[in-house]
N, C-alpha and C. Protein backbone atom coordinates (compact mmCIF):
# COMPACT_ATOMS: atom_id res chain seq x y z
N UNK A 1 -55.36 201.69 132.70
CA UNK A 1 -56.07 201.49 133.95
C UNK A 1 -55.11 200.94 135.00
N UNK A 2 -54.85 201.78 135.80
CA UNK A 2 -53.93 201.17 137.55
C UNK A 2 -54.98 200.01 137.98
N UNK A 3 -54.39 199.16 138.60
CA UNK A 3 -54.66 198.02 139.20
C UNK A 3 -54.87 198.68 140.21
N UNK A 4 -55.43 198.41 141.80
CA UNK A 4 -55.34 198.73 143.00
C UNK A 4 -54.18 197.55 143.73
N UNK A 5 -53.39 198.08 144.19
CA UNK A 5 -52.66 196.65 145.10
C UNK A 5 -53.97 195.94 146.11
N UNK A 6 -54.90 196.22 146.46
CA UNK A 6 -55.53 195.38 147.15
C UNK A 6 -56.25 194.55 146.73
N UNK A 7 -56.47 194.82 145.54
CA UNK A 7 -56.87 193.87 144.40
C UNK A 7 -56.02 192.43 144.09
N UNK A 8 -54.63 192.50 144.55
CA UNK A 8 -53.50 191.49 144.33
C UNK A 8 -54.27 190.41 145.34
N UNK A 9 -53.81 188.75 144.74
CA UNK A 9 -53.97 187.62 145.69
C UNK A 9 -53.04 186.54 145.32
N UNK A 10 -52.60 185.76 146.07
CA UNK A 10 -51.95 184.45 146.12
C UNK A 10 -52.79 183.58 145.75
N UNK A 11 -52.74 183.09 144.54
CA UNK A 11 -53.53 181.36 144.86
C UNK A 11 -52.77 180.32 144.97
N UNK A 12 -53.15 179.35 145.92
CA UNK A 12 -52.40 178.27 146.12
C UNK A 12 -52.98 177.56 146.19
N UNK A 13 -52.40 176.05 145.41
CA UNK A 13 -53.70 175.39 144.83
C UNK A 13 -53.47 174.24 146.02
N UNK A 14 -54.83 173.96 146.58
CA UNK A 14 -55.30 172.88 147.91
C UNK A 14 -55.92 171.98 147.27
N UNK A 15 -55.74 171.25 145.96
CA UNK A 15 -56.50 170.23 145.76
C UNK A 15 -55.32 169.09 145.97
N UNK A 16 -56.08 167.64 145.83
CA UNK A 16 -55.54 166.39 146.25
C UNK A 16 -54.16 166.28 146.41
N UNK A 17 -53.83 166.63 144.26
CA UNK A 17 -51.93 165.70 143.90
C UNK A 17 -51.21 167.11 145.03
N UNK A 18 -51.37 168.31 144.81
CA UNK A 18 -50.78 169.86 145.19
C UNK A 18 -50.48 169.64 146.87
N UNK A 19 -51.93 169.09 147.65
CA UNK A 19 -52.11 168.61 148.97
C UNK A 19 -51.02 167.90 149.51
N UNK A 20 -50.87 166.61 148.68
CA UNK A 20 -49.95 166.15 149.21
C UNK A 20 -48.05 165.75 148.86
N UNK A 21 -48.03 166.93 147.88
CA UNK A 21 -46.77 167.79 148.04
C UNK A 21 -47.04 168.79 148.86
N UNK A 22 -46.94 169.00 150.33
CA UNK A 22 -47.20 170.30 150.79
C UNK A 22 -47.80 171.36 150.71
N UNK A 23 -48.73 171.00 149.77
CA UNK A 23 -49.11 172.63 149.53
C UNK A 23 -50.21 173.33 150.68
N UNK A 24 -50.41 172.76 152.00
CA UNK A 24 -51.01 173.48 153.32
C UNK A 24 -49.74 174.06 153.81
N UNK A 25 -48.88 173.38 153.90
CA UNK A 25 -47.69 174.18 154.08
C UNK A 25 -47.08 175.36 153.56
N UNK A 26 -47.01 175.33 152.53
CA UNK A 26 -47.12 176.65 151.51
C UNK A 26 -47.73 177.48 151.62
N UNK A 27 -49.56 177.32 152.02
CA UNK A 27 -50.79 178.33 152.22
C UNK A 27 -50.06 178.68 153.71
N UNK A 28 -50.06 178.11 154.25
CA UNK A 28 -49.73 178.52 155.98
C UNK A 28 -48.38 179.65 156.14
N UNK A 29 -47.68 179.60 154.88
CA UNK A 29 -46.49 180.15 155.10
C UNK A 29 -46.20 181.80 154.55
N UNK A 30 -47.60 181.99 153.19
CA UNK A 30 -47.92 182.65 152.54
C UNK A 30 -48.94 183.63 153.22
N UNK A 31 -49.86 182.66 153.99
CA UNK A 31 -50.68 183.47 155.24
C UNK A 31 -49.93 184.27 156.48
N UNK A 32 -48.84 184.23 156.61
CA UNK A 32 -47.45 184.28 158.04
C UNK A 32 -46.70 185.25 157.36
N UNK A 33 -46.57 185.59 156.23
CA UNK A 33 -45.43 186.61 155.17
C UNK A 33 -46.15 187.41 154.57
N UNK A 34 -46.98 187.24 153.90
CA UNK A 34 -47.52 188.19 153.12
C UNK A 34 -48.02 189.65 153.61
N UNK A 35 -47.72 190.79 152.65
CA UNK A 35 -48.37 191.80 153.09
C UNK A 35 -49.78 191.96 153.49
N UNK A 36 -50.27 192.71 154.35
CA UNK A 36 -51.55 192.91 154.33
C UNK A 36 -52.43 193.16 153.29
N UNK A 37 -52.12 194.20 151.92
CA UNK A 37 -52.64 194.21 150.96
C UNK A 37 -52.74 193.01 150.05
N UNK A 38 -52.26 191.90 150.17
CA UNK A 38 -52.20 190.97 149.17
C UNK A 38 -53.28 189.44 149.86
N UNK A 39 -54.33 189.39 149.49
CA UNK A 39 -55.05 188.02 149.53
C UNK A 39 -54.40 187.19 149.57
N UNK A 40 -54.30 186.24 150.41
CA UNK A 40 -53.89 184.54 149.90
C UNK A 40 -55.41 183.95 150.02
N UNK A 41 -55.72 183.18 149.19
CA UNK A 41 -56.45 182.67 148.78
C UNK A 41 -56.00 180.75 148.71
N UNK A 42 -56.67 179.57 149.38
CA UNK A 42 -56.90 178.40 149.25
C UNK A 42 -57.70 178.16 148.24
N UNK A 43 -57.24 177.86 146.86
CA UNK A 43 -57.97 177.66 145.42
C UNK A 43 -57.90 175.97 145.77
N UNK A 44 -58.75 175.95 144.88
CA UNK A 44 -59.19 174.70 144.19
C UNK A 44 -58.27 174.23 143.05
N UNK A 45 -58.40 173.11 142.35
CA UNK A 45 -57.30 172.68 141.11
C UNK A 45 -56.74 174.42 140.16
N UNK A 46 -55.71 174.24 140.13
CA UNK A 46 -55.50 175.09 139.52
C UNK A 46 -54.94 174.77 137.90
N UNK A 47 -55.38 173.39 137.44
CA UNK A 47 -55.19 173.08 136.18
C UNK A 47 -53.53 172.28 136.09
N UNK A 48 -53.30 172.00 136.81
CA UNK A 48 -51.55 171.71 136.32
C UNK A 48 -51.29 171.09 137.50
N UNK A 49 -51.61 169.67 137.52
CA UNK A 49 -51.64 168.49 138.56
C UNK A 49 -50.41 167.83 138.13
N UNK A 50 -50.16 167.19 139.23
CA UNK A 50 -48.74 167.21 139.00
C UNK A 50 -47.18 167.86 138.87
N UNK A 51 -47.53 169.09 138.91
CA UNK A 51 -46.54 170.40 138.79
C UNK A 51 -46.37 170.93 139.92
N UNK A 52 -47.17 170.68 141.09
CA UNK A 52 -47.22 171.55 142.56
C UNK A 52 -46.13 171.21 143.38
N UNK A 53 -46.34 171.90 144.65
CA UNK A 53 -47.68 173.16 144.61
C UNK A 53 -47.70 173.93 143.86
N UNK A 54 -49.09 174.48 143.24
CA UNK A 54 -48.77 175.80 142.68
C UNK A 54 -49.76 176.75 143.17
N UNK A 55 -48.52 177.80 142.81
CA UNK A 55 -49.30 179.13 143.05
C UNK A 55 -49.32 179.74 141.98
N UNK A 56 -50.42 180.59 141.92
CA UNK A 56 -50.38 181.84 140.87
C UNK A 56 -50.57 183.22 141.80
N UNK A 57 -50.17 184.20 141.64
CA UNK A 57 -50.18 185.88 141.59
C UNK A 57 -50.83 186.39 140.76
N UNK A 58 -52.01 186.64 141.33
CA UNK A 58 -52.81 187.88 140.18
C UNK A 58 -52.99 189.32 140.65
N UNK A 59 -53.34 190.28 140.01
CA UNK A 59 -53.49 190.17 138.64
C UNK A 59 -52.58 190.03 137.49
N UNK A 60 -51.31 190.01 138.08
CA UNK A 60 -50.47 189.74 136.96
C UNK A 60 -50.00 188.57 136.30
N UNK A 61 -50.59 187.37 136.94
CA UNK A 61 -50.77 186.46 136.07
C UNK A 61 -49.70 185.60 136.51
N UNK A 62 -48.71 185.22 136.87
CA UNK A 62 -47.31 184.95 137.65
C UNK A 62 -47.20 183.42 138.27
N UNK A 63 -47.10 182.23 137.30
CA UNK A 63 -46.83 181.29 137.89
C UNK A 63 -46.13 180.66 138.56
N UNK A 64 -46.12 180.09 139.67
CA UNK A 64 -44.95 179.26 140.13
C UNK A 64 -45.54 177.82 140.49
N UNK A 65 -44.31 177.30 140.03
CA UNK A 65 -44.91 175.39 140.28
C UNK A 65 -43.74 174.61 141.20
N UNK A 66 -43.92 173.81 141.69
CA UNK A 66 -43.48 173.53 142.79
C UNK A 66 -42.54 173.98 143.94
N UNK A 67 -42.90 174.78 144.52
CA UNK A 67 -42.69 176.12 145.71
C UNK A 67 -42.81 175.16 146.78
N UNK A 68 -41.94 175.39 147.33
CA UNK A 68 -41.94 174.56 148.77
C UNK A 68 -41.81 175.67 149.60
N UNK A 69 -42.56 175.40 151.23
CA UNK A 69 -42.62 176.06 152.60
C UNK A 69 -41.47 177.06 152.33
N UNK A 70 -39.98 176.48 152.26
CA UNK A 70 -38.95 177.87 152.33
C UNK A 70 -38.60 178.58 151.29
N UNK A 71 -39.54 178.79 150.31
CA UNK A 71 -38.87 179.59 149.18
C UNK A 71 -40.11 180.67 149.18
N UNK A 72 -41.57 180.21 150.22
CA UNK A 72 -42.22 181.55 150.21
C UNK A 72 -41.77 183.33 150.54
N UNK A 73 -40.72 182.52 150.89
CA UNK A 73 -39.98 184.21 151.74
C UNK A 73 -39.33 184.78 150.51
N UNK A 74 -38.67 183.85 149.79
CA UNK A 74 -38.28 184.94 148.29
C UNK A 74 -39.58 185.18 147.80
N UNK A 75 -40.18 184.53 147.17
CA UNK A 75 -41.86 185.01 146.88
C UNK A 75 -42.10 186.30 147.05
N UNK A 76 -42.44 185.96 148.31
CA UNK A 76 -42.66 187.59 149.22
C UNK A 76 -41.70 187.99 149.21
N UNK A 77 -40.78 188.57 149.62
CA UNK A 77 -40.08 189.63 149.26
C UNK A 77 -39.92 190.14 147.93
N UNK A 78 -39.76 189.48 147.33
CA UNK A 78 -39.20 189.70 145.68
C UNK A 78 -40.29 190.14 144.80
N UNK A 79 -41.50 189.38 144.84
CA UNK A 79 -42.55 189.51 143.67
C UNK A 79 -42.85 190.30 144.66
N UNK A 80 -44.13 189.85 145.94
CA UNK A 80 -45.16 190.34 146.59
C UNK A 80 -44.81 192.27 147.02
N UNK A 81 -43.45 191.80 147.56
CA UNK A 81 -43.29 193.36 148.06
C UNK A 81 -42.34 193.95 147.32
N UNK A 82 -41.54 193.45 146.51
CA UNK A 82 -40.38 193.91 145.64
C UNK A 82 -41.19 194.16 144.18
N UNK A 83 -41.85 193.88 143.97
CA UNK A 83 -42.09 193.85 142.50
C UNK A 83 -41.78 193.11 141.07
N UNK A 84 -41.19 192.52 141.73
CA UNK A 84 -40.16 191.35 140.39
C UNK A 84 -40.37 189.92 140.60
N UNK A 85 -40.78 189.09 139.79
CA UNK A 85 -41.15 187.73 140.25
C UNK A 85 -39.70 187.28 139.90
N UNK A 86 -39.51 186.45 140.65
CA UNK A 86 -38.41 185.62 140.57
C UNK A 86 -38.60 184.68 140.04
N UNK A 87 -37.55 185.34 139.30
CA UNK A 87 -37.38 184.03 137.45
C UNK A 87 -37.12 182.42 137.54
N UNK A 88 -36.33 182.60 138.25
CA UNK A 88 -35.27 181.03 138.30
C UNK A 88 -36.75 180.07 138.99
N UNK A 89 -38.04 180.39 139.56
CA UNK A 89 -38.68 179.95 140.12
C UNK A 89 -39.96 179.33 139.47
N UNK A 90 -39.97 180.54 138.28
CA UNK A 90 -41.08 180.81 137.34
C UNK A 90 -41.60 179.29 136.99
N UNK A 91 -42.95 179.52 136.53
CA UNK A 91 -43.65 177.65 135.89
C UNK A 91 -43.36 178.23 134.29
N UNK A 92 -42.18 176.87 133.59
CA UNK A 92 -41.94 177.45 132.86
C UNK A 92 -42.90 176.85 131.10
N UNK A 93 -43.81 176.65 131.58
CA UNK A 93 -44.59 176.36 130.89
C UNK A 93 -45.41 177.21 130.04
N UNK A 94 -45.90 178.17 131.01
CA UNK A 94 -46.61 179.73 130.93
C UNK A 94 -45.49 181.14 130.54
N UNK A 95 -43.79 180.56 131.29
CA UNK A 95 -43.17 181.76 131.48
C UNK A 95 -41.58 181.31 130.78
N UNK A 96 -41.63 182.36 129.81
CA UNK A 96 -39.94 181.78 129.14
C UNK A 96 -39.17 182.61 129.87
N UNK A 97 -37.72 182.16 129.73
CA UNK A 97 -36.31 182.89 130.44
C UNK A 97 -36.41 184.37 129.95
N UNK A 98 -35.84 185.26 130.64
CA UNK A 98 -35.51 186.63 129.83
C UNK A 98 -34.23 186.19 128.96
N UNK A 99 -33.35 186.94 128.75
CA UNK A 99 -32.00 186.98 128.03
C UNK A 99 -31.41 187.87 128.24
């Protein structure tokens, strides 16, 4: 089954600890870059307090944990419109190294 790309979204998590590591900053920056086909979405806890901001990429599942304002532009380019999430960025909790 193909995914639809319009189906794709950013979550970025806007709760309290995420809040105040930047993470409006992050949503604001993700809202300013992102393709038109891709949702950003202002989530709620995203389970992993303390680790932010985080975002996830669905549908493919694609964590990243503490993303600051200037690294949304690799984001986007790389995962969002390139296709490849960028590793060195990955939450590596969910995501091991390649080799």
């Amino acid at each position: 089954m193909k995914i639809k790309e319009s189906s794709r979204q950013v979550l970025v998590c806007q709760n309290r600890t995420c809040r105040k590591q930047s993470a409006a900053k992050v949503l604001a920056a993700f809202g300013q870059l992102s393709p038109s086909e891709v949702e950003v979405v202002a989530s709620s806890c995203l389970g992993q307090c303390g680790n932010g901001p985080m975002v996830l990429v669905l549908p493919e599942e694609v964590w990243y944990n503490g993303v600051c304002p200037e690294e949304v532009t690799t984001i986007n380019e790389q995962h969002l419109r390139g296709g490849k999430p960028v590793e060195r960025m990955l939450y590596r909790k969910f995501h091991r190294l390649s080799k």
